[in-house]
Each structure stands twice: as C-alpha cells, then as structure tokens.
C-alpha atoms as a PDB file:
ATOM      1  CA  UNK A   1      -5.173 -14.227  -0.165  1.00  0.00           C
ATOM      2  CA  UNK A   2      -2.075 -12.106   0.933  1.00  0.00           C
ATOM      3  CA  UNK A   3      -3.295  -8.570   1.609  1.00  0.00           C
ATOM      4  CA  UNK A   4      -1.624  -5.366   3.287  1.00  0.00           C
ATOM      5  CA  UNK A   5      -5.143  -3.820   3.178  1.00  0.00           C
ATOM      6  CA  UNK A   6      -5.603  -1.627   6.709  1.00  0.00           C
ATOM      7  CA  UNK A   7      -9.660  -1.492   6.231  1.00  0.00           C
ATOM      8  CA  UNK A   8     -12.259  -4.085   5.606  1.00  0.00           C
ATOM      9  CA  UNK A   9     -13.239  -2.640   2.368  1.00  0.00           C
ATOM     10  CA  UNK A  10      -9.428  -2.436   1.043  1.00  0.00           C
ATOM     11  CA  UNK A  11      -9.397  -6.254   1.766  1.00  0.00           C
ATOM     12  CA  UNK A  12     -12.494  -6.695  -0.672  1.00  0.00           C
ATOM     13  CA  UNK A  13     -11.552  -4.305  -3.134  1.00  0.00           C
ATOM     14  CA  UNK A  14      -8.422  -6.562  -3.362  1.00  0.00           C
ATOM     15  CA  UNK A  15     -10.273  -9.802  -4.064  1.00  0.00           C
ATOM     16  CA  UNK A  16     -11.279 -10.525  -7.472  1.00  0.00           C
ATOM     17  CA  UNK A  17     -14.835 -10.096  -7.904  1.00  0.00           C
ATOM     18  CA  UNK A  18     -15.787 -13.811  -7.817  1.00  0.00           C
ATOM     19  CA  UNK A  19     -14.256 -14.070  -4.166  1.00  0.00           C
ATOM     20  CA  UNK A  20     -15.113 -10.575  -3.262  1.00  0.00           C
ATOM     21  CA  UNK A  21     -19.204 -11.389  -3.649  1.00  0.00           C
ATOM     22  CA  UNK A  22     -19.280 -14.349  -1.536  1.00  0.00           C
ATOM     23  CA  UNK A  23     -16.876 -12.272   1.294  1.00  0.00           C
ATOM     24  CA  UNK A  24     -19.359 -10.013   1.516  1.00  0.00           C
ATOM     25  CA  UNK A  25     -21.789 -12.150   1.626  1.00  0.00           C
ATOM     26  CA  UNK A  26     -20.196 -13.942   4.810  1.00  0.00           C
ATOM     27  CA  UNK A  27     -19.087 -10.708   6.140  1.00  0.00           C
ATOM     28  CA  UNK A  28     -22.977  -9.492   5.736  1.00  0.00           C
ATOM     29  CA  UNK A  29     -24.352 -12.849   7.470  1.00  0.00           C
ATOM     30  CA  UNK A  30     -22.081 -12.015  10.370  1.00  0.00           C
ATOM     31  CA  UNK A  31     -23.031  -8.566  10.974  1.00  0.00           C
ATOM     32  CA  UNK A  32     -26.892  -9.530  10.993  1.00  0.00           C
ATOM     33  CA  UNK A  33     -26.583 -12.695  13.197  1.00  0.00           C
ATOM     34  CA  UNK A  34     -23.526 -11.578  16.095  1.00  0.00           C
ATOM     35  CA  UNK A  35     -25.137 -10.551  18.926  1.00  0.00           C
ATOM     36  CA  UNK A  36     -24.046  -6.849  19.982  1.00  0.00           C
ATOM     37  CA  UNK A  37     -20.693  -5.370  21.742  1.00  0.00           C
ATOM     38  CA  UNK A  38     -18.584  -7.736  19.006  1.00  0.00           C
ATOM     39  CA  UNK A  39     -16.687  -4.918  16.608  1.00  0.00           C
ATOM     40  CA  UNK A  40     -15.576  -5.157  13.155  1.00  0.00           C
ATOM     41  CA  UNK A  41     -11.191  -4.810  12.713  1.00  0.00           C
ATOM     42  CA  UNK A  42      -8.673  -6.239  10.154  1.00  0.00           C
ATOM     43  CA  UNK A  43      -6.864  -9.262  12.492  1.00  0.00           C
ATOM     44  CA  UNK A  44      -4.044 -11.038  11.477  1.00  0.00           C
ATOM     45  CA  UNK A  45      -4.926  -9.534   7.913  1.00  0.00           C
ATOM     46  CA  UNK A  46      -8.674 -11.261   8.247  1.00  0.00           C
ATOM     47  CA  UNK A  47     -11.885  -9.448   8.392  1.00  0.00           C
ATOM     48  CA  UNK A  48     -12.702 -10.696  11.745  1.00  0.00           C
ATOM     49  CA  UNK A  49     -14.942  -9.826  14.694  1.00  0.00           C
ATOM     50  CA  UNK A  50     -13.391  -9.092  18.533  1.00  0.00           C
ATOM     51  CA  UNK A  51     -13.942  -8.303  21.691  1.00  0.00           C
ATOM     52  CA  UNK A  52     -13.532  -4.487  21.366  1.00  0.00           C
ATOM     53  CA  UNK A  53     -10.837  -3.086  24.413  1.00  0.00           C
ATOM     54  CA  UNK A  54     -13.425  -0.942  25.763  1.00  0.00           C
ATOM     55  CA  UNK A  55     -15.210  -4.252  27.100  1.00  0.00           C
ATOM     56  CA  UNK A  56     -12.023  -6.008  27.159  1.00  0.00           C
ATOM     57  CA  UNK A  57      -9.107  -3.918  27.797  1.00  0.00           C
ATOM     58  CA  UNK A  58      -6.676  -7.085  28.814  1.00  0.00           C
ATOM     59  CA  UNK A  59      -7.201  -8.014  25.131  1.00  0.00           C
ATOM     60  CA  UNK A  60      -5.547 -10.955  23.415  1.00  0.00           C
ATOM     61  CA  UNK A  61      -2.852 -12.401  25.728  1.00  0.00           C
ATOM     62  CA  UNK A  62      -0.925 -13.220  22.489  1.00  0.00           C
ATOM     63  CA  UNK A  63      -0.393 -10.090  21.757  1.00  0.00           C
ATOM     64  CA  UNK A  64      -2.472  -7.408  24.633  1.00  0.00           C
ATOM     65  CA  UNK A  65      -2.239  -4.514  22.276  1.00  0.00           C
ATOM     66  CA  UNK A  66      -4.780  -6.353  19.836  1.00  0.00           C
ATOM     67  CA  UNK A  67      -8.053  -6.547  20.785  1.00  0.00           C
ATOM     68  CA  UNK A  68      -9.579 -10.124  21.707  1.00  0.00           C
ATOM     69  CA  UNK A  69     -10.614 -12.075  18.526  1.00  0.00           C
ATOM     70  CA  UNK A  70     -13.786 -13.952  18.551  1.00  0.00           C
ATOM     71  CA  UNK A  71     -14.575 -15.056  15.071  1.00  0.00           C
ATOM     72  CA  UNK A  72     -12.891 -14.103  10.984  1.00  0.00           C
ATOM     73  CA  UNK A  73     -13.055 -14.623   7.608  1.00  0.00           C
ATOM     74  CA  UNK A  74     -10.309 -15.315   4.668  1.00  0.00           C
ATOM     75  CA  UNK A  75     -10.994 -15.686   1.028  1.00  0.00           C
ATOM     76  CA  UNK A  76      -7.551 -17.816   0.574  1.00  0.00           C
ATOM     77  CA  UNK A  77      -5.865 -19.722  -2.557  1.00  0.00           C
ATOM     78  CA  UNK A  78      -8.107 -22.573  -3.006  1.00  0.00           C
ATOM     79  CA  UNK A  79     -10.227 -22.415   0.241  1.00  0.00           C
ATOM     80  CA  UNK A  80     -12.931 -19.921   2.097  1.00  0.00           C
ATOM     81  CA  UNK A  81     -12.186 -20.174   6.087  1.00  0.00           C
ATOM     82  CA  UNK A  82     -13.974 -19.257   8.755  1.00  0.00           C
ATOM     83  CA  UNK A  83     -12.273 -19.280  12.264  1.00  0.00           C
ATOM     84  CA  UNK A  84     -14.606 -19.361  15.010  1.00  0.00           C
ATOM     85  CA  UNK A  85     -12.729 -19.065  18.368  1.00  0.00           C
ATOM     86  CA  UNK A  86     -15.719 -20.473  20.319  1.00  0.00           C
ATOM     87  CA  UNK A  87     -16.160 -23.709  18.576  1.00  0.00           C
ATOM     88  CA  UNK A  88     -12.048 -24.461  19.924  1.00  0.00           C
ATOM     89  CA  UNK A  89     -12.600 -23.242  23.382  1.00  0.00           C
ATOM     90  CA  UNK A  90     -16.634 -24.356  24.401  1.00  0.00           C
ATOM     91  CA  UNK A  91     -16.898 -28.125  23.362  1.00  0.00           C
ATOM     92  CA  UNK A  92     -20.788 -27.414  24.118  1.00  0.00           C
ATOM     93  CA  UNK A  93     -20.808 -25.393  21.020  1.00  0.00           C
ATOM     94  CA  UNK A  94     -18.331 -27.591  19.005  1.00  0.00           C
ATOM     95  CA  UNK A  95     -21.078 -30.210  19.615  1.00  0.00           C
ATOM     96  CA  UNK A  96     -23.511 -28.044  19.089  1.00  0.00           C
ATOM     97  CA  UNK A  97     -22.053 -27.494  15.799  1.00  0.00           C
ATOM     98  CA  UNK A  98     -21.441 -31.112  14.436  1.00  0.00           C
ATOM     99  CA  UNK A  99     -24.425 -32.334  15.384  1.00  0.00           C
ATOM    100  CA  UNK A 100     -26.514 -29.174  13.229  1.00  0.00           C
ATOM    101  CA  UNK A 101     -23.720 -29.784  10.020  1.00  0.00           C
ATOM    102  CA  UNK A 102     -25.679 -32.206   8.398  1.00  0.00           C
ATOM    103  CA  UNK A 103     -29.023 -30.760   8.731  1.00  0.00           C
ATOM    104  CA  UNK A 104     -27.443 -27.850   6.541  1.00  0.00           C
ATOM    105  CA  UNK A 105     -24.693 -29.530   4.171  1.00  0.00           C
ATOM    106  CA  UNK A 106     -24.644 -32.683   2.934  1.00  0.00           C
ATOM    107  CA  UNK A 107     -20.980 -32.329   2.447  1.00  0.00           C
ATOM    108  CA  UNK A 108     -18.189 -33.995   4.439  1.00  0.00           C
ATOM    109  CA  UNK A 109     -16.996 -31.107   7.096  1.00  0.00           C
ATOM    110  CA  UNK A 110     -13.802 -29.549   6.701  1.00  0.00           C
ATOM    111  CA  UNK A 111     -12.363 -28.555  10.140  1.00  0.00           C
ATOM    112  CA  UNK A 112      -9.681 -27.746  12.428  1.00  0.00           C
ATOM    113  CA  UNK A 113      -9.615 -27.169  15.911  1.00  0.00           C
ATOM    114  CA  UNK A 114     -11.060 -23.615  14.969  1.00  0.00           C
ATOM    115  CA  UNK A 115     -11.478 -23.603  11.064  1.00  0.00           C
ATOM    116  CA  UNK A 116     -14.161 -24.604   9.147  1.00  0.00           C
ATOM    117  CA  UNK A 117     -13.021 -24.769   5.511  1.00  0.00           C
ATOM    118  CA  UNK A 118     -15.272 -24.070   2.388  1.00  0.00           C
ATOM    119  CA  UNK A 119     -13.766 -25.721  -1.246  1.00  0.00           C
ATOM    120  CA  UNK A 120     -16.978 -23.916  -2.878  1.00  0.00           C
ATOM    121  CA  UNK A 121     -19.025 -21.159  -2.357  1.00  0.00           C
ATOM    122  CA  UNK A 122     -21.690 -23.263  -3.224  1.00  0.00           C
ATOM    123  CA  UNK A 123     -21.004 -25.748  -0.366  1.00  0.00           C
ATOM    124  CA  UNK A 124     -21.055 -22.550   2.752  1.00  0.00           C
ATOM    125  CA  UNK A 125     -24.008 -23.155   4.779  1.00  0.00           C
ATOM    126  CA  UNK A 126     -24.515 -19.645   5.207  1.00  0.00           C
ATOM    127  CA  UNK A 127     -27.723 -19.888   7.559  1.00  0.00           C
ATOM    128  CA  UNK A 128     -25.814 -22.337   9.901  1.00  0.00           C
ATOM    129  CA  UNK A 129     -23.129 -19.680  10.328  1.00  0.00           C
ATOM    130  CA  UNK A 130     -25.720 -16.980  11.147  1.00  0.00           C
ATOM    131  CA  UNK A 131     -27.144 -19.633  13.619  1.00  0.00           C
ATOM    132  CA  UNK A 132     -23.482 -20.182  14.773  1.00  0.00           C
ATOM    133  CA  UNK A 133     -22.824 -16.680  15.211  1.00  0.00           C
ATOM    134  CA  UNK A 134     -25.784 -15.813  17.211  1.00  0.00           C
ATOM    135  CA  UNK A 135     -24.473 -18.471  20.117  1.00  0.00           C
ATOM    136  CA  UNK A 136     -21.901 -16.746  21.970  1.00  0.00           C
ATOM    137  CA  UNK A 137     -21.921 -12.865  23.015  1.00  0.00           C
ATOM    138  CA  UNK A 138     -18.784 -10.599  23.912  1.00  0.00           C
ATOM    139  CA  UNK A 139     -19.644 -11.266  27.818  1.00  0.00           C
ATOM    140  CA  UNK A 140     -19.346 -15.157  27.309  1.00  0.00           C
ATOM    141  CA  UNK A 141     -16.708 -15.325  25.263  1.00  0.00           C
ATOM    142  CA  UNK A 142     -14.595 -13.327  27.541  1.00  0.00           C
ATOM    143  CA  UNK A 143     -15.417 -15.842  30.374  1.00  0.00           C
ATOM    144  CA  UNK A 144     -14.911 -19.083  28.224  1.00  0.00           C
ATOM    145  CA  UNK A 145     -11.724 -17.224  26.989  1.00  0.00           C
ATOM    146  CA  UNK A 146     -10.920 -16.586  30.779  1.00  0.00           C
ATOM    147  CA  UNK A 147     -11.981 -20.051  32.158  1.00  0.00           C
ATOM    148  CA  UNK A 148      -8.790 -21.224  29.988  1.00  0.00           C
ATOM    149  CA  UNK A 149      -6.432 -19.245  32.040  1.00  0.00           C
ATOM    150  CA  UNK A 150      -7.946 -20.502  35.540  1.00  0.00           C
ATOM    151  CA  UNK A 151      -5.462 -23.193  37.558  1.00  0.00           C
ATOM    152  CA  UNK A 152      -7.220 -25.980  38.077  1.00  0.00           C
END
C-alpha cells in the first residue's frame, strides 16, 4: 500500500488493522530471528532491514546515499511480499529455501527472483522466514553483495 510514512510505526498506523496485525507480526519475526549489525529503516517506502553505513559506508550502489538493503516487507493491494536480497544473489540459499518450502506450506510458492508473495495471511510460513532470516549476517551479505561486482 502507497505510504509517505517516514517511520516504521507511521507505515503501520497507516494500514488498516487487518494488514497492520500480520505486519507486525512479520516485522516482529524478523527482529527475533536476523542475526545482529542488520538495522531497522523505511526503504523504498518498505519496512526493511540494511546494512547500516557504519558497517557499510559504500552503501547501495543504486543509490550510495541509502544504506545497503538486505531484506523488507510490504502489506500491498492484494498481496503480502517479502523481498529477501540473499535468496537473488546466493543460489546456496535460494536452494536452501525451495527445498525447506514444502516442509512448511503446502501451498504452491509464489516467487520472483527476490519476492516471495503471500495471497493470505494464513498461507505465511512465518517460522520458515525466521529460519530464513537467521542465514545470512551483515558481514556475508556485504561479501555476496560484493562478489557481484568482482570481474571475472
């Protein structure tokens, strides 16, 4: 959903509450299971978790006065998403990922290169995210983020 919220709780108090509840609840899943040095921002008008300057200062090369993002969140129209950056850039982890899907979901996976896509609330597996979350830290995703950049 649309938002011009600046803080993470002006982006929930914009949801209604239906959308809002299971937010937090993804938002609260993601702050128990991300392993530390990750820090909480509004990013491309997601909640999301980066790579705060202070460990990163390059930051994104997209845009280097943003921080580097690692994983967010989006209540949106008729979908929740969840954009992982290390399931696109580590195809250990993407693997990693499709083979532990059906041992949490008996639903077809929605996904993109980097978006997983939830139709219900319902349907989120929310202990496979905290399992997904708790894969990478800030120090490896800067040098899977980096590894891209190398000339091979």
């Amino acid at each position: 959903m649309a938002t011009q919220a600046l803080t993470i709780d002006g982006l929930l108090d914009a949801l209604p509450n239906d959308k809002r509840q299971v937010m937090v609840d993804l938002l609260q899943t993601l702050r128990v299971n991300l392993p530390q040095g990750f820090e909480e921002a509004i990013s491309y008008g997601m909640i999301s978790f980066v790579v705060p300057k202070s460990l990163y200062p390059a930051g994104y090369h997209c845009k280097p006065e943003l921080p580097l993002p690692f994983i967010s969140i989006a209540a949106q129209k008729n979908i929740y998403a969840l954009y992982h950056m290390g399931i696109y850039a580590e195809p250990s982890l993407l693997n990693w990922f499709l083979a532990e899907w059906p041992k949490h979901s008996d639903k077809k996976l929605d996904m993109g290169k980097s978006c997983i896509r939830f139709k219900k609330p319902e349907h989120i597996p929310f202990e496979l995210i905290g399992l997904l979350a708790q894969k990478m830290t800030p120090q490896a995703w800067i040098a899977t983020y980096e590894s891209a950049f190398v000339k091979k």
